[in-house]
PDB file of N, CA and C in Angstrom:
ATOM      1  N   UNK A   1     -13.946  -1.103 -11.385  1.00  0.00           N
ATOM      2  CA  UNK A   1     -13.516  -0.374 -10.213  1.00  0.00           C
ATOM      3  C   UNK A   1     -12.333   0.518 -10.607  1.00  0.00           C
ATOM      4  N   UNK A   2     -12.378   1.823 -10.183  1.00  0.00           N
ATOM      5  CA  UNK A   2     -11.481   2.935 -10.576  1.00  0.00           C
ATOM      6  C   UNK A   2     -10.059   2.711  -9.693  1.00  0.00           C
ATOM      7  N   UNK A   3      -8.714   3.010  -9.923  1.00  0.00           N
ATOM      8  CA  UNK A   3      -7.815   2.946  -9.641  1.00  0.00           C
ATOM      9  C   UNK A   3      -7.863   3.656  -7.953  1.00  0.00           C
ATOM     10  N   UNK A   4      -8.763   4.786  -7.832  1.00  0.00           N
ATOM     11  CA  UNK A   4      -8.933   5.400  -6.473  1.00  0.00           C
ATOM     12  C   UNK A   4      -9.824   4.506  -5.559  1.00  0.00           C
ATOM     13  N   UNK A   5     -10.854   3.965  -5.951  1.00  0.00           N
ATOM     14  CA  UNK A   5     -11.993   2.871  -5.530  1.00  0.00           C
ATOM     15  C   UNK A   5     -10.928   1.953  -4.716  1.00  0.00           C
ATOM     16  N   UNK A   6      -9.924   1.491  -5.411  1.00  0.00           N
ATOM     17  CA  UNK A   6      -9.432   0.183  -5.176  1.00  0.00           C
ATOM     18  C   UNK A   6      -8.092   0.417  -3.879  1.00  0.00           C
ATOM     19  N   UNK A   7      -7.733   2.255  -4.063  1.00  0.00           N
ATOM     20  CA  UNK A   7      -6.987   2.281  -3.035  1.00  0.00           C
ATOM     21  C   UNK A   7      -7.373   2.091  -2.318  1.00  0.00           C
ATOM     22  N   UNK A   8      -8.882   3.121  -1.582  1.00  0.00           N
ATOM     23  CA  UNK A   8      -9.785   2.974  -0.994  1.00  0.00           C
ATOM     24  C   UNK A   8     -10.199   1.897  -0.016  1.00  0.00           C
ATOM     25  N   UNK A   9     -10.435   0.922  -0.924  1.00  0.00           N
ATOM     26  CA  UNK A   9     -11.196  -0.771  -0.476  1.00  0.00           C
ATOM     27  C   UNK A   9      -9.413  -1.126   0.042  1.00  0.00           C
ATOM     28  N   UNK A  10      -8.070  -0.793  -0.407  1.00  0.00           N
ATOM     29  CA  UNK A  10      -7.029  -1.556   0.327  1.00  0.00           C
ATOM     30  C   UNK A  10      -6.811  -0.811   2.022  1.00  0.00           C
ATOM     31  N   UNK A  11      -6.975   0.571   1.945  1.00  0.00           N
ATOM     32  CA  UNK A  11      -6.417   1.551   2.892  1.00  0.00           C
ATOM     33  C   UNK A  11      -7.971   0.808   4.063  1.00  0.00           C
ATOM     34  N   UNK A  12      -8.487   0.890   3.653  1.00  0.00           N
ATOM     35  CA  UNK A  12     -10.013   0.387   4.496  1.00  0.00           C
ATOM     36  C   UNK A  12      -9.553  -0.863   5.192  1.00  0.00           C
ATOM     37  N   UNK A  13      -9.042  -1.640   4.177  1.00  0.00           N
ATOM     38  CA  UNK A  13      -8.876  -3.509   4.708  1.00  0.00           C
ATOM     39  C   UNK A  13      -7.181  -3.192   5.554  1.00  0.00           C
ATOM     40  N   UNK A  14      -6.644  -2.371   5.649  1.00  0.00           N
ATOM     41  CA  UNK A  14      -5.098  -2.407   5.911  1.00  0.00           C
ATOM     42  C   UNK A  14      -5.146  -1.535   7.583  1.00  0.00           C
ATOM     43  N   UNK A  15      -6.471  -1.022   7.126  1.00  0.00           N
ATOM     44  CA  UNK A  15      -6.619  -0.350   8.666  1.00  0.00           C
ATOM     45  C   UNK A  15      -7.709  -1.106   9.384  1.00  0.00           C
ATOM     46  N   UNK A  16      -8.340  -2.190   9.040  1.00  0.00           N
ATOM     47  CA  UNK A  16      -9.215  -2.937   9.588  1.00  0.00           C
ATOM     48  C   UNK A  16      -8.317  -3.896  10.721  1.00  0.00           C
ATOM     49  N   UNK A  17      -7.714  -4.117  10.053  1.00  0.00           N
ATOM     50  CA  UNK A  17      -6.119  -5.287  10.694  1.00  0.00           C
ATOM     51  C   UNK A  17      -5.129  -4.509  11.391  1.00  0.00           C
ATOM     52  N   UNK A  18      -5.177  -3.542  11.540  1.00  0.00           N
ATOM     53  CA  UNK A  18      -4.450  -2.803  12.371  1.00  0.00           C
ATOM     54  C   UNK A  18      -2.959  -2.112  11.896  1.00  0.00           C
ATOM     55  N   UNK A  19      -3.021  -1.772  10.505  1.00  0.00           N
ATOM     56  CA  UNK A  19      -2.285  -1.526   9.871  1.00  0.00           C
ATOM     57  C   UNK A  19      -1.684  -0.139  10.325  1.00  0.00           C
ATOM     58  N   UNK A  20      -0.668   0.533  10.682  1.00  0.00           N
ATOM     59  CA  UNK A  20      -0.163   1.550  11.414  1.00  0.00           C
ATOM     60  C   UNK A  20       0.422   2.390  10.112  1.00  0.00           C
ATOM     61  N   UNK A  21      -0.075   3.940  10.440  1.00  0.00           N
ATOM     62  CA  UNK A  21       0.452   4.984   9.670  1.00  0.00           C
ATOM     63  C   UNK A  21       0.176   4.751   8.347  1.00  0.00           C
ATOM     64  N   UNK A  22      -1.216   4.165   7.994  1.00  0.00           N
ATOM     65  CA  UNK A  22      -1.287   4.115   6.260  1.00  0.00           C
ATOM     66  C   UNK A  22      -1.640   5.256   5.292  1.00  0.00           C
ATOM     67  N   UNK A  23      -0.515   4.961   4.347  1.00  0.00           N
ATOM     68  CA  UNK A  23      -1.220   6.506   3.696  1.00  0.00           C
ATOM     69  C   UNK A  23      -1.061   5.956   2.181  1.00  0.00           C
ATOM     70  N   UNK A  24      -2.142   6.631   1.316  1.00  0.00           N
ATOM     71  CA  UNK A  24      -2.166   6.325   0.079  1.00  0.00           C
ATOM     72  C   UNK A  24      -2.037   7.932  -0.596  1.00  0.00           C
ATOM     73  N   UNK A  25      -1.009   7.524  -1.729  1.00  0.00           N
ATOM     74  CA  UNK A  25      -0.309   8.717  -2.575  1.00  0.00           C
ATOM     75  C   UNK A  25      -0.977   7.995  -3.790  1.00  0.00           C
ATOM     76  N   UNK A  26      -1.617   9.321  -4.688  1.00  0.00           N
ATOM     77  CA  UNK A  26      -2.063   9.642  -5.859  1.00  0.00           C
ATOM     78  C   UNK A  26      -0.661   9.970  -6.804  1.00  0.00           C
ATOM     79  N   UNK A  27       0.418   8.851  -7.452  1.00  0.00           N
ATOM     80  CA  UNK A  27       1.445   8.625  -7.899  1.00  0.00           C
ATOM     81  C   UNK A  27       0.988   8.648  -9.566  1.00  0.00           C
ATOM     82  N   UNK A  28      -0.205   9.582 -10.108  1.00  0.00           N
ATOM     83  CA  UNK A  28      -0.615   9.050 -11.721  1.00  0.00           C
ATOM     84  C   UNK A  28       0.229  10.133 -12.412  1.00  0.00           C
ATOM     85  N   UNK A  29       0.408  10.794 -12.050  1.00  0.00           N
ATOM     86  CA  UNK A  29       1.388  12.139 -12.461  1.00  0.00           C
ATOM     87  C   UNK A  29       2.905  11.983 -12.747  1.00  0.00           C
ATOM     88  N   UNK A  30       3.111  10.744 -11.559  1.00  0.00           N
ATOM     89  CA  UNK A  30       4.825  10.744 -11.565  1.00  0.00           C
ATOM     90  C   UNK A  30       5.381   9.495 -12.355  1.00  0.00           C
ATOM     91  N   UNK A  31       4.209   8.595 -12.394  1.00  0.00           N
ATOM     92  CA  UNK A  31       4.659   7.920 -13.314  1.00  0.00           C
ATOM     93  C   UNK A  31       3.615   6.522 -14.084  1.00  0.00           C
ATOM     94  N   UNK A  32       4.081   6.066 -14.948  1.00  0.00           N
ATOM     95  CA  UNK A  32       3.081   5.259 -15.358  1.00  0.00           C
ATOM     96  C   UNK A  32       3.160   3.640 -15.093  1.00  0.00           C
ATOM     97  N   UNK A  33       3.595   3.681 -14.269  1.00  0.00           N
ATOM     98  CA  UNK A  33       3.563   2.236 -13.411  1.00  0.00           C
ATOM     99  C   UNK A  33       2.470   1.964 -13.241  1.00  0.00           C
ATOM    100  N   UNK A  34       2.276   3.180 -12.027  1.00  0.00           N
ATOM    101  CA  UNK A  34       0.674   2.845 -10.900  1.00  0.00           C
ATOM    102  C   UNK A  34      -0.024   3.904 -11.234  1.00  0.00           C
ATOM    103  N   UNK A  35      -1.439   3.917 -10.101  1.00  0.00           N
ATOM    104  CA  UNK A  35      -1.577   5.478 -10.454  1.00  0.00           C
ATOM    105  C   UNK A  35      -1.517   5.457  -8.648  1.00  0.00           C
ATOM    106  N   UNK A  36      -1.823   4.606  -7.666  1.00  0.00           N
ATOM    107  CA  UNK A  36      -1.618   4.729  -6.377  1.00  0.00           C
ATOM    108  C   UNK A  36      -0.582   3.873  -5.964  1.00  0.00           C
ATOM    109  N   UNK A  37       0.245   4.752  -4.615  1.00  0.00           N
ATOM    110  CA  UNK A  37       1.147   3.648  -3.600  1.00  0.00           C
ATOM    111  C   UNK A  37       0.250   3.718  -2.351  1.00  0.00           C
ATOM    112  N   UNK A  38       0.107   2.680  -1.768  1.00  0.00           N
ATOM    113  CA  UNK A  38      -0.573   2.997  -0.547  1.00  0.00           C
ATOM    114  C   UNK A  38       0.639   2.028   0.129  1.00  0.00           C
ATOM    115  N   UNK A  39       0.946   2.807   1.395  1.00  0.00           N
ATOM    116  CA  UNK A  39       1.979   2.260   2.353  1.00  0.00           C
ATOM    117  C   UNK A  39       1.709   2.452   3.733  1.00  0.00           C
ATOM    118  N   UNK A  40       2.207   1.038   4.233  1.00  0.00           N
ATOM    119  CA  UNK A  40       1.317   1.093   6.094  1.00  0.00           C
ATOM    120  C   UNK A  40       2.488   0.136   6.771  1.00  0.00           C
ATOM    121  N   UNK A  41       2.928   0.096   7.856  1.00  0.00           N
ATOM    122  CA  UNK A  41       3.891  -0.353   8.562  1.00  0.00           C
ATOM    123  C   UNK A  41       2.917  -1.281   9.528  1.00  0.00           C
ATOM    124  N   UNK A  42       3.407  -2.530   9.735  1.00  0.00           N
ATOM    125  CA  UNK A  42       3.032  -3.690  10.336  1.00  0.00           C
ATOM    126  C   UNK A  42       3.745  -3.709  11.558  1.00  0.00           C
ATOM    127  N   UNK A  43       3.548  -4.869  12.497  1.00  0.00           N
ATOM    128  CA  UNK A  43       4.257  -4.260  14.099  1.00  0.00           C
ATOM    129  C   UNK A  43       5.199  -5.730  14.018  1.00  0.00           C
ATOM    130  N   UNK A  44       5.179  -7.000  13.096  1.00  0.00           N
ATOM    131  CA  UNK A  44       6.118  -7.900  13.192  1.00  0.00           C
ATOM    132  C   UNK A  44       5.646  -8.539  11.739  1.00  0.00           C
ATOM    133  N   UNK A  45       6.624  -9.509  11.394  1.00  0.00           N
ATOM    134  CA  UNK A  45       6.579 -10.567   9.832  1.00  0.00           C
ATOM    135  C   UNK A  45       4.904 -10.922  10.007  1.00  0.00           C
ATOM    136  N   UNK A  46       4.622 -11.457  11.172  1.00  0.00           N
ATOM    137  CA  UNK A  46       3.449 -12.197  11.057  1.00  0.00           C
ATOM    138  C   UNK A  46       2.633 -11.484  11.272  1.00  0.00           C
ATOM    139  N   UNK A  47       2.205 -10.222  11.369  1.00  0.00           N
ATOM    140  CA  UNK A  47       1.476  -8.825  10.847  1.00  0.00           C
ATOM    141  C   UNK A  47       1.468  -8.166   9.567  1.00  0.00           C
ATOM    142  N   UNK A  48       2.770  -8.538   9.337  1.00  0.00           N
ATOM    143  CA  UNK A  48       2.746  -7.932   7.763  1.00  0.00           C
ATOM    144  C   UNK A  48       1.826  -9.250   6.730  1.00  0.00           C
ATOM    145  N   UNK A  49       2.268 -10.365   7.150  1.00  0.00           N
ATOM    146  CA  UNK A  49       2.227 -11.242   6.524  1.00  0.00           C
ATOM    147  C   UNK A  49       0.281 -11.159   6.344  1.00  0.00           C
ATOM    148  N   UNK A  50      -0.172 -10.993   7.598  1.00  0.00           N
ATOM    149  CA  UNK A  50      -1.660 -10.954   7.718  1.00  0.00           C
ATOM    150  C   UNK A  50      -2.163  -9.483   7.339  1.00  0.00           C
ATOM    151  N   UNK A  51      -1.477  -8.704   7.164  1.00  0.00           N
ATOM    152  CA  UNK A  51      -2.535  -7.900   5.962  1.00  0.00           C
ATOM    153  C   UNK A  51      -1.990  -7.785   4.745  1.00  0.00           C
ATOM    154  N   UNK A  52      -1.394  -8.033   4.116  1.00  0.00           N
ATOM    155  CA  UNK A  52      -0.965  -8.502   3.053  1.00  0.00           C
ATOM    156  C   UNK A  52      -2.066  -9.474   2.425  1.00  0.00           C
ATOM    157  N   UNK A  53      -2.256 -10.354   3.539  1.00  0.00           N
ATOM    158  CA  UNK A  53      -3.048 -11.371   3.260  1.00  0.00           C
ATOM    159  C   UNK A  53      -4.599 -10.956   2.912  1.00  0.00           C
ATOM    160  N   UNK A  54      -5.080  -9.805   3.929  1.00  0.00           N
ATOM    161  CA  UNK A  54      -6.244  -8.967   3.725  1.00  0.00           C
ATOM    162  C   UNK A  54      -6.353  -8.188   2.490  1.00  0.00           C
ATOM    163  N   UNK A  55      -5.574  -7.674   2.457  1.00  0.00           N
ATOM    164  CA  UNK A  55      -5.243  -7.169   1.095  1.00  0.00           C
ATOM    165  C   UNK A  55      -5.851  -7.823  -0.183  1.00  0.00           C
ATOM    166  N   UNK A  56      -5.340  -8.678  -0.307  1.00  0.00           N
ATOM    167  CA  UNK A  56      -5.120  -9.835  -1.670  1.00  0.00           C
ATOM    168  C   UNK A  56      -6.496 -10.017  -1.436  1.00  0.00           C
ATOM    169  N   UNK A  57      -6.826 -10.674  -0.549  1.00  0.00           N
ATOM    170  CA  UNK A  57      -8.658 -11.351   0.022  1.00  0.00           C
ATOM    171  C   UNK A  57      -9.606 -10.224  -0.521  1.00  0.00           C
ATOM    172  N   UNK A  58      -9.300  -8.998  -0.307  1.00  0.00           N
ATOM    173  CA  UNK A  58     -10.426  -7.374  -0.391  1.00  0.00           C
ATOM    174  C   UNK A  58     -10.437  -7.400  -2.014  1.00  0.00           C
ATOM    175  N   UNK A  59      -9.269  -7.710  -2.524  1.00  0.00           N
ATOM    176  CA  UNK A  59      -9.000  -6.966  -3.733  1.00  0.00           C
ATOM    177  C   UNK A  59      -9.640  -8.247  -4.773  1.00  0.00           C
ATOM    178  N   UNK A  60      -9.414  -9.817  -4.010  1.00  0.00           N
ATOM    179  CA  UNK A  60     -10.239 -10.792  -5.416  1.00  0.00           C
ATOM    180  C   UNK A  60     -11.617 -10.513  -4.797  1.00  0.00           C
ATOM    181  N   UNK A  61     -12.116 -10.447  -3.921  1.00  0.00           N
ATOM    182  CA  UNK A  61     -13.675 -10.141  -3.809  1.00  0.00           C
ATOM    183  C   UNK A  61     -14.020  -8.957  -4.384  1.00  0.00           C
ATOM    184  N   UNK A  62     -13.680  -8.104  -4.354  1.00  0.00           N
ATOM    185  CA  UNK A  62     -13.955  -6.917  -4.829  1.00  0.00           C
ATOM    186  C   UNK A  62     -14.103  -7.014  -6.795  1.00  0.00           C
ATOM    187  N   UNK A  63     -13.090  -8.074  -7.051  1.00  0.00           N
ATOM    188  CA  UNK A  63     -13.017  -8.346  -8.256  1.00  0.00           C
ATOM    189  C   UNK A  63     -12.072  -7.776  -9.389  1.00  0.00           C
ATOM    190  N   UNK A  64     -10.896  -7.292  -8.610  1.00  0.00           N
ATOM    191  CA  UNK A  64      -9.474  -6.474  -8.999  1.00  0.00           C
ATOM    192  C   UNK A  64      -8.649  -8.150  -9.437  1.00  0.00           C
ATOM    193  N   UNK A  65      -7.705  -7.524 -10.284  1.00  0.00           N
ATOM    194  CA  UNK A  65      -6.623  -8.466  -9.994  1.00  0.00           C
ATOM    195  C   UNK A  65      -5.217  -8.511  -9.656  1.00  0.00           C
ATOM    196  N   UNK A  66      -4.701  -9.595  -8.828  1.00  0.00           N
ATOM    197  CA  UNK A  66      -3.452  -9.147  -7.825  1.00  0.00           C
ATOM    198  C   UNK A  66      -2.288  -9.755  -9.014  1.00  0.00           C
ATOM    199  N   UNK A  67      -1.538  -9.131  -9.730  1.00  0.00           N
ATOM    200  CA  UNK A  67      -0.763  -9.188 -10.380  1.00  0.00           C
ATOM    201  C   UNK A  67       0.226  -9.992  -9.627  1.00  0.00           C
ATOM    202  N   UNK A  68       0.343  -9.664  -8.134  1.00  0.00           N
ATOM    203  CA  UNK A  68       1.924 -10.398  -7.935  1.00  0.00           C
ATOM    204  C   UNK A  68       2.177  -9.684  -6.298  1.00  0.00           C
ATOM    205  N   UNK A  69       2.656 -10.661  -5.584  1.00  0.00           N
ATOM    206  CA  UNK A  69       3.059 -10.180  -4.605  1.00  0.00           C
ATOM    207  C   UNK A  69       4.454 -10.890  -4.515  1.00  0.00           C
ATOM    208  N   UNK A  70       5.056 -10.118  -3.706  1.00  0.00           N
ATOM    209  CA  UNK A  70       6.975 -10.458  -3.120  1.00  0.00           C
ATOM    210  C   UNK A  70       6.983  -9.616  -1.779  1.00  0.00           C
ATOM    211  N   UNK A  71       8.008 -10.466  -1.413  1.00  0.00           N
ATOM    212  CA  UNK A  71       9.002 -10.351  -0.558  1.00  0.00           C
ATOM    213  C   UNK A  71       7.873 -11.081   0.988  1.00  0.00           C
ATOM    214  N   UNK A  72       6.659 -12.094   0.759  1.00  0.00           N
ATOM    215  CA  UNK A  72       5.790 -12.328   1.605  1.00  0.00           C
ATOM    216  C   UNK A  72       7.007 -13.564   3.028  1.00  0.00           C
ATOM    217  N   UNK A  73       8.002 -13.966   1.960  1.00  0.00           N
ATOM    218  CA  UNK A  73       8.810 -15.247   2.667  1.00  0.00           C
ATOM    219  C   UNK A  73       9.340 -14.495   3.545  1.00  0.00           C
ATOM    220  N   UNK A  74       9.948 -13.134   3.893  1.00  0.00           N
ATOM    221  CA  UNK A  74      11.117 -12.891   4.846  1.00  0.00           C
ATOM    222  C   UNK A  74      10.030 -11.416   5.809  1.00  0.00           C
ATOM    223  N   UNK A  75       9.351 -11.446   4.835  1.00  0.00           N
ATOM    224  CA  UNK A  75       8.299 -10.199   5.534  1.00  0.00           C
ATOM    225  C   UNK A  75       8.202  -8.993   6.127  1.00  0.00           C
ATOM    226  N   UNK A  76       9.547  -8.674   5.972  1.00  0.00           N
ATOM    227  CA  UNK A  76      10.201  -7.276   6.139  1.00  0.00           C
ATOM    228  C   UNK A  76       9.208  -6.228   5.404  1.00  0.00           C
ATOM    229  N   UNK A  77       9.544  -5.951   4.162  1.00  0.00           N
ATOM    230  CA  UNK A  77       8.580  -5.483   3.467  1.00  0.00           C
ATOM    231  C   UNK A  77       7.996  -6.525   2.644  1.00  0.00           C
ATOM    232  N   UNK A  78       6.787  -6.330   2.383  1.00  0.00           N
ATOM    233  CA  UNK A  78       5.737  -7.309   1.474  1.00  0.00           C
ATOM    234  C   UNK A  78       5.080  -6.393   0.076  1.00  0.00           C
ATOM    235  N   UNK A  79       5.699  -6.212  -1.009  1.00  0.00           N
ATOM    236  CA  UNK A  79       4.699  -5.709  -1.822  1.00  0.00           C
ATOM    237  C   UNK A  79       3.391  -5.962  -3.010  1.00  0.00           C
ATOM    238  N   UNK A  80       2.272  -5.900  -2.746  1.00  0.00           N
ATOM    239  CA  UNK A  80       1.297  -6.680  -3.308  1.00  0.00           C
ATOM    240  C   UNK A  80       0.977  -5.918  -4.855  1.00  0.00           C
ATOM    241  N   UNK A  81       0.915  -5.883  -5.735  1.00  0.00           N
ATOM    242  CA  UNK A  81       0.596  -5.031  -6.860  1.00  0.00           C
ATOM    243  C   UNK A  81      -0.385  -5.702  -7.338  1.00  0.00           C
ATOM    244  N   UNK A  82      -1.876  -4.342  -7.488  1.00  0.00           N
ATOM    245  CA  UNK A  82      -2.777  -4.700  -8.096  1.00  0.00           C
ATOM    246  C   UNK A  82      -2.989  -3.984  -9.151  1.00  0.00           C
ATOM    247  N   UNK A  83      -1.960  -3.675 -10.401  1.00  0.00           N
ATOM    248  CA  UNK A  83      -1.504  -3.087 -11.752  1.00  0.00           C
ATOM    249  C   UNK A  83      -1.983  -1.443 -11.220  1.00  0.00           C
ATOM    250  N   UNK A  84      -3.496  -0.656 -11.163  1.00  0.00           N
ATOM    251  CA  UNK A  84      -3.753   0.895 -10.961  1.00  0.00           C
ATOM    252  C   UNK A  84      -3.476   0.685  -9.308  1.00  0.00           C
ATOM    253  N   UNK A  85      -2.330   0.242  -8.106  1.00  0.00           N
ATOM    254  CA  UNK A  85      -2.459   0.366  -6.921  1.00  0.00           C
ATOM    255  C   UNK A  85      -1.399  -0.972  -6.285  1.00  0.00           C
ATOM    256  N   UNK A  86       0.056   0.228  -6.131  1.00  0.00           N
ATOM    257  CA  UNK A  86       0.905  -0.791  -5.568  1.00  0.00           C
ATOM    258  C   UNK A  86       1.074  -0.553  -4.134  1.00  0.00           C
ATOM    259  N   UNK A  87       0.635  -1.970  -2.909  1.00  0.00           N
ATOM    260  CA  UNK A  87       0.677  -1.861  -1.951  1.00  0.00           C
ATOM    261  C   UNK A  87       2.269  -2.253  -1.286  1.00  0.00           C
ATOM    262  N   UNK A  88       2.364  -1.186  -0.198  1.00  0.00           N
ATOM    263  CA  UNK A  88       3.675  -1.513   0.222  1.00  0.00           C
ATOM    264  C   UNK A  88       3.110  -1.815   1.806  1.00  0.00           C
ATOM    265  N   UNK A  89       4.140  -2.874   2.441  1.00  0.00           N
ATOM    266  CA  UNK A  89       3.869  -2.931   3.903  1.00  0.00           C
ATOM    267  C   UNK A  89       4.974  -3.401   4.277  1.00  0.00           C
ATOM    268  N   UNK A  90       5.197  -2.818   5.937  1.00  0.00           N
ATOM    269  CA  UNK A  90       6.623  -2.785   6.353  1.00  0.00           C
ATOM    270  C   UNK A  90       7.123  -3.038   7.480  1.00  0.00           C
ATOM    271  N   UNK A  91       7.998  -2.996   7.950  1.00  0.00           N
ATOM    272  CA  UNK A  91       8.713  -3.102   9.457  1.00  0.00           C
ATOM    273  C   UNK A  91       8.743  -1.426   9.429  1.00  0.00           C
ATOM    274  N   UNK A  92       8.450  -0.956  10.631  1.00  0.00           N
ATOM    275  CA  UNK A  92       8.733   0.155  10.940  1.00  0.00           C
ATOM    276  C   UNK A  92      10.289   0.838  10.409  1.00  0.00           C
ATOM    277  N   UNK A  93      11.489  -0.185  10.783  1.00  0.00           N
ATOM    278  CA  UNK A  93      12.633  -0.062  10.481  1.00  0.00           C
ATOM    279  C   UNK A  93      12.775   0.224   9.158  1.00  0.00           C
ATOM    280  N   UNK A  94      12.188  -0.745   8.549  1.00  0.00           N
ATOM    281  CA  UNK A  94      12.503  -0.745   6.912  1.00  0.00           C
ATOM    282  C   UNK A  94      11.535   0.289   5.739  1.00  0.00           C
ATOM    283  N   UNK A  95      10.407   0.915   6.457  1.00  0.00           N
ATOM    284  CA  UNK A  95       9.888   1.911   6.104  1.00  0.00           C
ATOM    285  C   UNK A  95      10.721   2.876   6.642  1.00  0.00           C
ATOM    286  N   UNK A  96      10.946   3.406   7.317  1.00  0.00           N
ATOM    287  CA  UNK A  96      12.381   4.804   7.958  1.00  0.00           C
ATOM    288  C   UNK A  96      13.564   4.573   6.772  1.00  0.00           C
ATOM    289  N   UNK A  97      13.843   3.564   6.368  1.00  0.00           N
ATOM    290  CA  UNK A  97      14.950   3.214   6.172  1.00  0.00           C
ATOM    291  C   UNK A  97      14.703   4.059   4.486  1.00  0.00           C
ATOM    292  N   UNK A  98      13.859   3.445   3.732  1.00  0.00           N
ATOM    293  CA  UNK A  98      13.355   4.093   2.242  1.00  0.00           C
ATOM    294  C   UNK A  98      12.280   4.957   2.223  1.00  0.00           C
ATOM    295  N   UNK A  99      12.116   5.868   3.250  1.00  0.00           N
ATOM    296  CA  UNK A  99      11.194   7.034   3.096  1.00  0.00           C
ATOM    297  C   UNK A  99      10.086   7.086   1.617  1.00  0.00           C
ATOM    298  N   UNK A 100       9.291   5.887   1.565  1.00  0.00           N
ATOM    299  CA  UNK A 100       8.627   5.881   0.156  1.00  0.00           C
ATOM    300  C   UNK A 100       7.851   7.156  -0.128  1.00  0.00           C
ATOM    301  N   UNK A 101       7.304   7.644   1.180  1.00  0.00           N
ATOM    302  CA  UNK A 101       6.200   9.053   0.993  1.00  0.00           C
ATOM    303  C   UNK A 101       7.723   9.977   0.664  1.00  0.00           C
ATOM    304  N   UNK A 102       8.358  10.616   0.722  1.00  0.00           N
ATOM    305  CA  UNK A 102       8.648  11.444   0.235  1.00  0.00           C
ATOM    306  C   UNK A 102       9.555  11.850  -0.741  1.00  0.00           C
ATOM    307  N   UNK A 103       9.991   9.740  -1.331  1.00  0.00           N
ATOM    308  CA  UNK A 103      10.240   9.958  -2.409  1.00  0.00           C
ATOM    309  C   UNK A 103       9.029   9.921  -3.337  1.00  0.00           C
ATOM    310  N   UNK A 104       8.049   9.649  -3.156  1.00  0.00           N
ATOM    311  CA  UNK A 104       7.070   9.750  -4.068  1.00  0.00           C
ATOM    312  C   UNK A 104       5.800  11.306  -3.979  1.00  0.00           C
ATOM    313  N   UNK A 105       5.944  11.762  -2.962  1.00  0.00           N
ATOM    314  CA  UNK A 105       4.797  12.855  -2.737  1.00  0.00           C
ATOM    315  C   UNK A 105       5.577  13.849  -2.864  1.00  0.00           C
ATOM    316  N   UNK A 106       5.413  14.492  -4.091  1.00  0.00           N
ATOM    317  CA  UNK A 106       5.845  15.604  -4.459  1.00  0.00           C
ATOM    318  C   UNK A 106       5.241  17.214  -4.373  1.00  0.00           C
ATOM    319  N   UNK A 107       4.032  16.614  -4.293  1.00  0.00           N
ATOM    320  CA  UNK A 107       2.659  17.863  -3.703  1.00  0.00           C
ATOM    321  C   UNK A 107       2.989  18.674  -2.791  1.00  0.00           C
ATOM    322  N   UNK A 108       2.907  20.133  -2.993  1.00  0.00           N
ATOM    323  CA  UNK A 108       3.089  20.725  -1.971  1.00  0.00           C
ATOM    324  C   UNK A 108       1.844  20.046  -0.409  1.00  0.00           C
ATOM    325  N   UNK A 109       2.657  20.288   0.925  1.00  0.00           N
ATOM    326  CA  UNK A 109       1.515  19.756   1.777  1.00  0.00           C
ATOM    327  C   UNK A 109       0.524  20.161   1.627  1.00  0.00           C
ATOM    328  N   UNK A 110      -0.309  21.138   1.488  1.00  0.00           N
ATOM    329  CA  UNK A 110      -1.812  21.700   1.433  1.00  0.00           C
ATOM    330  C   UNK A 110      -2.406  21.007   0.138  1.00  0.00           C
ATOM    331  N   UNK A 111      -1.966  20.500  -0.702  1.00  0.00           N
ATOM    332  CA  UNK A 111      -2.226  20.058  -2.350  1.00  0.00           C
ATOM    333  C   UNK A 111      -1.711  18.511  -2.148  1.00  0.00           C
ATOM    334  N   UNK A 112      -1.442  18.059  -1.090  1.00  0.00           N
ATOM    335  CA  UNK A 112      -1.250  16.458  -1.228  1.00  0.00           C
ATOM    336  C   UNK A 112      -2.545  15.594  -1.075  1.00  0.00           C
ATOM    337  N   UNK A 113      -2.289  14.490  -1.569  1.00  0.00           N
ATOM    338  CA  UNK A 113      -3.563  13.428  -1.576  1.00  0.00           C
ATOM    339  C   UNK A 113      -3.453  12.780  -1.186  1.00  0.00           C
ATOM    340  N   UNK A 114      -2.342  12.544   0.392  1.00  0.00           N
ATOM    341  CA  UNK A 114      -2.370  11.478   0.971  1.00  0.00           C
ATOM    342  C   UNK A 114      -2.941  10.949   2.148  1.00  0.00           C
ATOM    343  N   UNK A 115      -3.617  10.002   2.146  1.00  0.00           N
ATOM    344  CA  UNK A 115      -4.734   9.945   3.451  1.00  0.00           C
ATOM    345  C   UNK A 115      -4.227   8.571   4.522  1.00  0.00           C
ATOM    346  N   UNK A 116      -4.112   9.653   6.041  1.00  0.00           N
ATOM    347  CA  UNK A 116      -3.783   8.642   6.691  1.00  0.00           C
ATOM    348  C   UNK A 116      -4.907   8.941   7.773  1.00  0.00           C
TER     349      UNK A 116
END
């Protein structure tokens, strides 16, 4: 499964659960971490906590592997990394707070790849 496939199958499972404002950035350019961030704001801990949880579930069926998730105990933000596709999920607050899209989307708008 291709690094875009797998955003794909997360942005799909993150909006199935009711995942608010998700958008996935094509990040292979800026650096060699990931090649995707996909980021979606949850409406409380125990929302984040449950797609997070979807997440992880999409990505071993699918047959990816979840390198590592943090920050699932306090649930503010939760980030799941599946090595080509790091998922971020958030409190509304705490997404405003680190603007991840526009430290990471550097694309002019007409030339961006981010899909919400």
């Amino acid at each position: 499964m291709t690094s875009k496939e797998l955003a794909d199958l997360v942005v799909d499972a993150l909006q199935e659960l009711k995942g608010q404002s998700v958008v996935s950035i094509d990040v292979s350019n800026l650096t060699q971490i990931t090649d995707y961030m996909v980021i979606a704001t949850g409406t409380s801990s125990t929302h984040i906590k449950a797609l997070a949880d979807a997440v992880v579930r999409q990505a071993k069926e699918s047959g990816a592997e979840v390198a590592g998730t943090e920050g699932r105990m306090q649930a503010e933000w939760v980030l799941v990394d599946l090595r080509g596709v790091v998922v971020h999920i958030m409190l509304a607050p705490v997404r405003a707070l680190y603007n991840l899209e526009d430290l990471w989307n550097f694309a002019p708008e007409n030339e961006s790849k981010v899909k919400r």
